[in-house]
N, C-alpha and C. Protein backbone atom coordinates (compact mmCIF):
# COMPACT_ATOMS: atom_id res chain seq x y z
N UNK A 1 9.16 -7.84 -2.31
CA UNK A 1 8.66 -6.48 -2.35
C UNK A 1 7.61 -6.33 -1.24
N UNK A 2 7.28 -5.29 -0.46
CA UNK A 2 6.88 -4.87 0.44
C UNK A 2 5.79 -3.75 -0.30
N UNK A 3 4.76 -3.10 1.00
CA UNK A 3 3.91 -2.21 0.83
C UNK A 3 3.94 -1.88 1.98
N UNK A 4 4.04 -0.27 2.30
CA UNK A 4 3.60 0.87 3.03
C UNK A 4 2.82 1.12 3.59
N UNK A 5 2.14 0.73 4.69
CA UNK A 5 1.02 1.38 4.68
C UNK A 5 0.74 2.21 5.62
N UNK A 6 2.06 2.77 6.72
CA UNK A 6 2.27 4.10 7.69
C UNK A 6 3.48 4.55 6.92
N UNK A 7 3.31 6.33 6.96
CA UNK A 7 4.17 7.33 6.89
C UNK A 7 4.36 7.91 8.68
N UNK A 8 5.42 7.54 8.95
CA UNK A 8 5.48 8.55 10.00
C UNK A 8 6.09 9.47 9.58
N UNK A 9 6.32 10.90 10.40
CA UNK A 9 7.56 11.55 10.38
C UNK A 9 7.60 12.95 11.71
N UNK A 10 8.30 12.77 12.05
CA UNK A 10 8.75 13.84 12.76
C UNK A 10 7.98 15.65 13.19
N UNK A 11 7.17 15.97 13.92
CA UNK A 11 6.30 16.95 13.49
C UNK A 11 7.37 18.13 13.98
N UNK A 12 8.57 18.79 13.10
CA UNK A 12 9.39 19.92 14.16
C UNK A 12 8.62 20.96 14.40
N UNK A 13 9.44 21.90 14.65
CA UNK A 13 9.09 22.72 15.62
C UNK A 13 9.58 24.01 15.36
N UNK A 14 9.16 24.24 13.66
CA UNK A 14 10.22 25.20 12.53
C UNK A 14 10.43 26.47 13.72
N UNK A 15 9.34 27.15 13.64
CA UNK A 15 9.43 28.45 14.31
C UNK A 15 10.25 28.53 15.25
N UNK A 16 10.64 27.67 16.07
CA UNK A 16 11.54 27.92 17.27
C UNK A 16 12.51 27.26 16.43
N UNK A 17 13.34 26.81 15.12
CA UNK A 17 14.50 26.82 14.71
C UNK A 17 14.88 27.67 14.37
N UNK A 18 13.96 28.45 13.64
CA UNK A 18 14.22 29.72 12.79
C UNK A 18 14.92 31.08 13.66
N UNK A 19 14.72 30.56 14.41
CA UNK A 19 14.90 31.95 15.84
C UNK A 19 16.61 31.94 15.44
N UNK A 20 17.38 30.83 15.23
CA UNK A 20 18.22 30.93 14.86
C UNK A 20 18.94 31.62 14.06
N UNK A 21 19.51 32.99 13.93
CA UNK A 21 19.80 33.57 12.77
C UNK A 21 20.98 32.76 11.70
N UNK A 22 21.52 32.05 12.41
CA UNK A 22 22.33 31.56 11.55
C UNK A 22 22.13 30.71 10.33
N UNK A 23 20.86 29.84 10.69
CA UNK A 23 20.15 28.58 10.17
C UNK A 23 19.52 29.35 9.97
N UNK A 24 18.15 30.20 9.76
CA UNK A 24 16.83 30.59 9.63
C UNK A 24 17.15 30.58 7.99
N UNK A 25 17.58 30.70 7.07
CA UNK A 25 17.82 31.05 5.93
C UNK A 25 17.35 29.44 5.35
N UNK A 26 18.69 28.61 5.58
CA UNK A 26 18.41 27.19 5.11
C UNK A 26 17.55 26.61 5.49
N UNK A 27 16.75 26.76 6.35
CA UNK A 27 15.86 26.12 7.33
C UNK A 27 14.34 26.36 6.06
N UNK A 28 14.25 27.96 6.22
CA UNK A 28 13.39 28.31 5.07
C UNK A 28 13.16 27.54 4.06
N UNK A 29 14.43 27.64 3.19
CA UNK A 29 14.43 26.98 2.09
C UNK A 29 14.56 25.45 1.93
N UNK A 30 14.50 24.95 3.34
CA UNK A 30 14.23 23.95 2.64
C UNK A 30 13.10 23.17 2.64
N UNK A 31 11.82 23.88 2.71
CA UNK A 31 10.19 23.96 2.63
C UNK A 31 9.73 22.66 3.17
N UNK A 32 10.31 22.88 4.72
CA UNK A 32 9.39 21.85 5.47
C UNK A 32 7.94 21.78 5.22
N UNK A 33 7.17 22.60 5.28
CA UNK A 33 5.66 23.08 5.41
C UNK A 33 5.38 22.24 3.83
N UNK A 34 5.68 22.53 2.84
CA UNK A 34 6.14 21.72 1.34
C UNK A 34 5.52 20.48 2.02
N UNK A 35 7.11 19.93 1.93
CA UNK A 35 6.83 18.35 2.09
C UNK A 35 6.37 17.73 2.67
N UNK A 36 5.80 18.40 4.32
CA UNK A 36 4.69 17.70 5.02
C UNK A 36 3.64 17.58 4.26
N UNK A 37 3.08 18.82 3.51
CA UNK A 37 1.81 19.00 2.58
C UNK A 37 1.82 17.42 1.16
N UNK A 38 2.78 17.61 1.20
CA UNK A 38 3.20 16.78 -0.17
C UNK A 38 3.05 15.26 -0.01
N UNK A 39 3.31 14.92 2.03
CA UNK A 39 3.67 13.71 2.08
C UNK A 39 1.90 13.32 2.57
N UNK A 40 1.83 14.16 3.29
CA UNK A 40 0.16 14.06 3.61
C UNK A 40 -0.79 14.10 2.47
N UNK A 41 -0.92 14.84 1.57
CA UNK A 41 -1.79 14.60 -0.23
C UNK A 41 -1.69 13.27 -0.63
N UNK A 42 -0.17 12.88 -0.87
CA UNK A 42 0.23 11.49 -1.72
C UNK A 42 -0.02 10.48 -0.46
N UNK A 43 -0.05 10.02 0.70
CA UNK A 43 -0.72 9.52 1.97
C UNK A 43 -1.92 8.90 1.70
N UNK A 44 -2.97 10.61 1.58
CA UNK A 44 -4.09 10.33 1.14
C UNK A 44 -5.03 9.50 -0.02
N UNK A 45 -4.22 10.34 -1.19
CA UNK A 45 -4.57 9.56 -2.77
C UNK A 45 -3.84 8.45 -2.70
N UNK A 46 -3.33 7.96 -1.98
CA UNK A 46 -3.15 6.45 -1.93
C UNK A 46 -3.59 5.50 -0.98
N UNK A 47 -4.21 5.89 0.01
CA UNK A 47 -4.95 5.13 0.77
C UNK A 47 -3.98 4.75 2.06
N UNK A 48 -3.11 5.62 2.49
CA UNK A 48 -1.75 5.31 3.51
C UNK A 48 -2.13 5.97 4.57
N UNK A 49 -1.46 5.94 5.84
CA UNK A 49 -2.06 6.52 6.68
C UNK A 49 -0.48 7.80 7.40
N UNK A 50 -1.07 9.01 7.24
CA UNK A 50 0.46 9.88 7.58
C UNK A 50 0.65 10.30 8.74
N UNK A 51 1.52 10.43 9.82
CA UNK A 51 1.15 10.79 11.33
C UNK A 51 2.34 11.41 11.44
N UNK A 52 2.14 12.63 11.89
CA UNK A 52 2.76 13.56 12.62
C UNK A 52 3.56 13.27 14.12
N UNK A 53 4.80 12.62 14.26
CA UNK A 53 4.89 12.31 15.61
C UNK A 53 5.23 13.30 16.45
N UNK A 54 4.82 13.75 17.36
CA UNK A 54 5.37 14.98 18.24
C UNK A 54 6.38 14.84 18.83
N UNK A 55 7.59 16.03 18.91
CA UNK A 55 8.84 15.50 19.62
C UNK A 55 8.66 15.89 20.75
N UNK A 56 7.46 15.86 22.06
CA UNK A 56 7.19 16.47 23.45
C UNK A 56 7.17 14.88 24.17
């Protein structure tokens, strides 16, 4: 068994997906802004460290 102690993940770039009319719907729903919040809280109260990697 192992322990965690970086979260990376991916920082997108919603607003310029959304421009998409086709996607903008699913894109919404599927509450990026959420689970960054969610992964960064539980990160925190556990003592992990969460990083945003930029795709530039």
């Amino acid at each position: 068994m192992f322990e965690v102690e970086l979260i990376a993940y991916k920082d997108l770039s919603v607003k310029n997906m959304v421009k998409n009319r086709r996607s903008a719907k699913s894109i919404n729903d599927a509450a990026w802004s959420t689970f960054r919040q969610w992964l960064e809280y539980f990160g925190d109260k556990y003592g992990k460290v969460t990083v945003a990697v930029s795709t530039g």
